[in-house]
Protein backbone atom coordinates (compact mmCIF):
# COMPACT_ATOMS: atom_id res chain seq x y z
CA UNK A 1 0.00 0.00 0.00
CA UNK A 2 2.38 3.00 1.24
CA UNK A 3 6.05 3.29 1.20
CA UNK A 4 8.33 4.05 3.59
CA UNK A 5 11.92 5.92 3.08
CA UNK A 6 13.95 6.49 5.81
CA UNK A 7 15.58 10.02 5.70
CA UNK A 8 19.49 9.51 6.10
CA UNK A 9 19.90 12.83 6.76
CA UNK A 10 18.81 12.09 10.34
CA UNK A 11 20.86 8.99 10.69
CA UNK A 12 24.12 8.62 12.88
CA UNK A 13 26.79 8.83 10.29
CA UNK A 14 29.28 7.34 12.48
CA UNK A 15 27.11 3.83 12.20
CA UNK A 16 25.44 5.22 8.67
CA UNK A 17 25.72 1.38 7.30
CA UNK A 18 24.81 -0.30 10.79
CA UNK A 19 21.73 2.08 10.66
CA UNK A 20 20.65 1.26 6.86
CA UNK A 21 20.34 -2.10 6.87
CA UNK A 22 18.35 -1.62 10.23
CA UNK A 23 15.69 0.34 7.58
CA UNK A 24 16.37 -2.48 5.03
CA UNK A 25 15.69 -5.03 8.19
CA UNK A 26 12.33 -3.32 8.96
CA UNK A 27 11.13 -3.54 5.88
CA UNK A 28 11.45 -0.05 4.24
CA UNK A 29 11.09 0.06 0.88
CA UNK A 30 12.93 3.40 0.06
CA UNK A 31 15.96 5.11 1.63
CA UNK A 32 15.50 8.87 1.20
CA UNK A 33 18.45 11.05 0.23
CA UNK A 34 18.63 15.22 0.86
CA UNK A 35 21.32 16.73 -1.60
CA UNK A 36 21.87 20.14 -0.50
CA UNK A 37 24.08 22.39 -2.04
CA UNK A 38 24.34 25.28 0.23
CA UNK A 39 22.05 27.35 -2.53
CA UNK A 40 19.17 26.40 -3.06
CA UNK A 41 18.66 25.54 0.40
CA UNK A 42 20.97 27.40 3.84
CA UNK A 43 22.73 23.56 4.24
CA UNK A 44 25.29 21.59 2.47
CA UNK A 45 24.72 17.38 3.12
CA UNK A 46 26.48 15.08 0.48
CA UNK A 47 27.04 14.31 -3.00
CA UNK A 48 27.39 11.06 -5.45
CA UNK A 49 29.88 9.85 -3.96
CA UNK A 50 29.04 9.16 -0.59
CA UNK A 51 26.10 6.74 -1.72
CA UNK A 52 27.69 5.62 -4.13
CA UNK A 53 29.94 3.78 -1.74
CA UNK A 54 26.33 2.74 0.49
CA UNK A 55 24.36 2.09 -2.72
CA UNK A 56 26.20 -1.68 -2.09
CA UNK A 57 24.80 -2.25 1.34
CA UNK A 58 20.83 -2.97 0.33
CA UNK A 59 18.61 -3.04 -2.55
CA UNK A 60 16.02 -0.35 -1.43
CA UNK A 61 14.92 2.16 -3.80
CA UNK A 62 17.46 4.72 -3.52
CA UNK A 63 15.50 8.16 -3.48
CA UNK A 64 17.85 10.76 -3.99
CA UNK A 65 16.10 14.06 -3.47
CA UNK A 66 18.15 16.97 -5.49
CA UNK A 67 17.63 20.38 -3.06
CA UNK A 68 20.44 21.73 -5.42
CA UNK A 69 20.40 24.72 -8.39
CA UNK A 70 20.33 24.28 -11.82
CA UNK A 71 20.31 20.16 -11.05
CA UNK A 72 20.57 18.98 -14.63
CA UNK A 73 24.75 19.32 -14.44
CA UNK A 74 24.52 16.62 -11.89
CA UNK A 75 22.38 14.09 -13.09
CA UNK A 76 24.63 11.77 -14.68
CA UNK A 77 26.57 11.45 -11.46
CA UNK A 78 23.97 10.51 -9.75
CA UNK A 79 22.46 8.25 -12.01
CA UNK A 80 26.00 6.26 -12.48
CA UNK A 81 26.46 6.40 -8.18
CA UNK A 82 23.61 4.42 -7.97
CA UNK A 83 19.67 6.32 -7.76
CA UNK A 84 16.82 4.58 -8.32
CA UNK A 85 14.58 7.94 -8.35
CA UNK A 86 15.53 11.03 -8.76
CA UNK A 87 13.68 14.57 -7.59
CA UNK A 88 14.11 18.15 -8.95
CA UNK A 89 13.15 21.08 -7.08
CA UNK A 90 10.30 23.51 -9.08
CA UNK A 91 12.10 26.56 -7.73
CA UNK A 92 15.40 25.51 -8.54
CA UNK A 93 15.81 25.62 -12.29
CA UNK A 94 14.07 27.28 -15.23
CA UNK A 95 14.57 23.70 -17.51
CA UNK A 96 12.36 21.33 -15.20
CA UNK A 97 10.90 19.25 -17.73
CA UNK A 98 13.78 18.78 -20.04
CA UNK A 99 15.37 18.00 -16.33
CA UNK A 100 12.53 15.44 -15.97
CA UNK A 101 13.54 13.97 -19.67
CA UNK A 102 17.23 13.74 -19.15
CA UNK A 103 16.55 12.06 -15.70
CA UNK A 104 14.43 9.39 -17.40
CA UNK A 105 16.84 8.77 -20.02
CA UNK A 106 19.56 7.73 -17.61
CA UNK A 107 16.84 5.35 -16.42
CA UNK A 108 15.87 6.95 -12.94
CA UNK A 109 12.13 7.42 -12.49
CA UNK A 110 11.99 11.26 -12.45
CA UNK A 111 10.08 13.21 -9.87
CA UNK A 112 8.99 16.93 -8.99
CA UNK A 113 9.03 19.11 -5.67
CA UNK A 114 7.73 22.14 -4.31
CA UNK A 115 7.91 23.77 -1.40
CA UNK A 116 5.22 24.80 1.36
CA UNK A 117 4.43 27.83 0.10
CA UNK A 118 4.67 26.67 -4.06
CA UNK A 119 1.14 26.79 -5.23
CA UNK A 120 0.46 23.42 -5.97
CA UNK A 121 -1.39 23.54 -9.05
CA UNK A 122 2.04 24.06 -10.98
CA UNK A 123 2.16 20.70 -10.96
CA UNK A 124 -0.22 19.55 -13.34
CA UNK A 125 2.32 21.10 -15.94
CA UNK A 126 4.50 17.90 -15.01
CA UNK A 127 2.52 14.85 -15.06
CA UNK A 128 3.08 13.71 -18.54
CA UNK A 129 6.86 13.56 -17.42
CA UNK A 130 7.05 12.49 -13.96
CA UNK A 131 6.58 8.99 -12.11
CA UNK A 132 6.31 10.85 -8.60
CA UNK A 133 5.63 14.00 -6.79
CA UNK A 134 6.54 15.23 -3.48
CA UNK A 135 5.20 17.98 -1.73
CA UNK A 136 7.43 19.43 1.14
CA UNK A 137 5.76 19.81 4.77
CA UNK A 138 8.88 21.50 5.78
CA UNK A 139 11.33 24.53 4.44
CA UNK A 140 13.96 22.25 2.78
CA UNK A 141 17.18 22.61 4.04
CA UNK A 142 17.14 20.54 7.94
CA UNK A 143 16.04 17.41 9.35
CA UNK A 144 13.91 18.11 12.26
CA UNK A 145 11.55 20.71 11.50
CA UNK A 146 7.88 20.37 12.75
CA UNK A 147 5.20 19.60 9.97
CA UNK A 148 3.75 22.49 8.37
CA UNK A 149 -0.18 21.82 8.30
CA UNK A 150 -1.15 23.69 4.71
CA UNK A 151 0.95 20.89 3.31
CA UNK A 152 -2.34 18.92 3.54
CA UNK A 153 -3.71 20.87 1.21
CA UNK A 154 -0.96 20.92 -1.25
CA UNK A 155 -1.12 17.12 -0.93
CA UNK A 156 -5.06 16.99 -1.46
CA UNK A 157 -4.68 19.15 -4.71
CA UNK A 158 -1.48 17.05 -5.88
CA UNK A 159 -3.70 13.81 -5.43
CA UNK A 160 -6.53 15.03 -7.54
CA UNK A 161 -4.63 16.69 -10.16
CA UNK A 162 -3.12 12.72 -10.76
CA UNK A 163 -6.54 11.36 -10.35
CA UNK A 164 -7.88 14.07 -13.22
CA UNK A 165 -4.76 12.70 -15.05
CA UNK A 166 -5.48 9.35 -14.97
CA UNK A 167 -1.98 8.30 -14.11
CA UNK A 168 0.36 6.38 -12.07
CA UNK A 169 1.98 8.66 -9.92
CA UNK A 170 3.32 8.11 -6.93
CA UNK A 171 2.78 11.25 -4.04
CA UNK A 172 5.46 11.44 -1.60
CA UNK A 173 5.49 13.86 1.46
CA UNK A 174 8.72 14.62 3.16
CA UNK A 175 9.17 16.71 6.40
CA UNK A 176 8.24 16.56 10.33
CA UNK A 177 6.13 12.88 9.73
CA UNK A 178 6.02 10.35 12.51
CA UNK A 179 3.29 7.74 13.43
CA UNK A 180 1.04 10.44 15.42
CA UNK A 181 0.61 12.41 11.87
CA UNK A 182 1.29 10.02 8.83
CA UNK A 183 -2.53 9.47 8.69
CA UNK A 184 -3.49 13.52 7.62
CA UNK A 185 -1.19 12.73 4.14
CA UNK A 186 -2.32 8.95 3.42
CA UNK A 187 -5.82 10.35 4.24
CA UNK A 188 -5.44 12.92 1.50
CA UNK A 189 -3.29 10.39 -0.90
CA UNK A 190 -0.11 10.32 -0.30
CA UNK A 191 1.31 6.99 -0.83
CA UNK A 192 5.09 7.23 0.38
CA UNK A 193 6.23 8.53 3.80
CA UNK A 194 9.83 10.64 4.12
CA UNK A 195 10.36 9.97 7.87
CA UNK A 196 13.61 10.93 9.63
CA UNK A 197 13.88 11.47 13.17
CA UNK A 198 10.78 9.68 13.57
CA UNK A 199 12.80 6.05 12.04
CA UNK A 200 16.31 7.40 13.28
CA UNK A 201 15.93 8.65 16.52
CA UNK A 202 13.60 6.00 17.53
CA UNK A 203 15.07 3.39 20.11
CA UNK A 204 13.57 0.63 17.97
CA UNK A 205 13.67 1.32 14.02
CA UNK A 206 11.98 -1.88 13.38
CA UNK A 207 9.15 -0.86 15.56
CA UNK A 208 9.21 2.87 14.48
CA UNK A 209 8.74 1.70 10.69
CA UNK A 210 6.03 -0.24 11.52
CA UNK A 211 4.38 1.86 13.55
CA UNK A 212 4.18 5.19 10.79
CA UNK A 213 3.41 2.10 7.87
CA UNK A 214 0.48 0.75 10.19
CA UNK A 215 -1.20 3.79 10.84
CA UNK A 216 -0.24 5.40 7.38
CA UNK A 217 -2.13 2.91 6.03
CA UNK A 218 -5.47 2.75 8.15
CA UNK A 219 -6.28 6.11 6.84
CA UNK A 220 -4.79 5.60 3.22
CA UNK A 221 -7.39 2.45 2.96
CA UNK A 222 -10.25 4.40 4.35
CA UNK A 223 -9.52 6.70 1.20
CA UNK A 224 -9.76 4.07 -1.30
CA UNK A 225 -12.94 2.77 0.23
């Protein structure tokens, strides 16, 4: 039904494999990855070439999330270090769909962002070229952040706009998400969960996993009733 992907940003780094395969263990489908270039967003995190070196460790989706400017000069880097998935920002470049193309022709699934405040209707521009949208409940730039609420709505709109399209889209939300909130996104149609400190800084990942997948998908099943 849903997805989970762990946020790495939000992992210990000095156990960064240890802590993977404890996602991989748990049964979490994705493991999410925040590029940050210090530009787009007020953070720098890491490049190709630090998964590229985990991309070995499991066989989860890797969902590299690009929070960088102008992403198209990095694509092939990623693509060749090891993503499954790769997302470009809507406020980040001027070239988004012929992003979206170039991403697909490396053979990552292509996806598109916005932020909280993004009017979420640009979307519908992108469906014809994307296998995935996520809408940010947080400023990008830090793990940590409490959710931002209107990001219910953005999700809402996001869902029907793929519904009106008739396609397979996948809706991810990324940002402040832990087991008490999951269900106001899956309620709305969001079908993969960005969790961080929620899997990371839990004493038990196993448990934590299950715990925002179980109640994730109560509410996402009431939607499709």
């Amino acid at each position: 039904m849903i997805k989970i992907a762990p946020s790495i940003l939000s992992a210990d780094f000095s156990k960064l494999g240890e802590d993977i395969l404890k996602t991989k263990d748990a049964g979490a489908e994705y493991l999410h990855i925040d590029v940050m270039d210090g530009v787009f967003v007020p953070n720098i995190s890491f490049g190709a070439p630090v998964y590229k070196c985990i991309r070995k460790l499991t066989d989860q989706f890797f969902d590299v999330h690009l929070m960088i400017v102008d992403p198209i000069r990095y694509i092939d880097a990623f693509a060749k270090a090891g993503a499954d998935g790769i997302t470009i920002h809507h406020e980040a470049c001027s070239d988004q769909i012929e992003t979206l193309e170039y991403i697909r022709s490396k053979g990552c699934r292509p996806a598109i962002s916005i932020k909280p405040k993004t009017d979420p209707y640009v979307l519908e521009g992108y469906l014809p070229y994307v296998d995935m949208i996520l809408i940010m409940s947080v400023e990008p730039g830090f793990g940590g952040q409490s959710f931002i609420p209107s990001a219910i709505d953005s999700t809402r709109v996001a869902a029907e706009l793929v519904k009106a399209s008739g396609r397979d889209i996948d809706i991810e939300v990324d940002g402040g998400l832990s087991a008490a909130n999951v269900g106001l996104v899956t309620s709305v149609g969001a079908n993969v969960i960005v969790a961080g400190s929620a899997i990371f800084g839990a004493q038990n990942i196993s448990a934590a996993v299950k715990e925002i997948r179980d109640n994730g998908e109560n509410e996402y099943r009431r939607l499709l009733k």
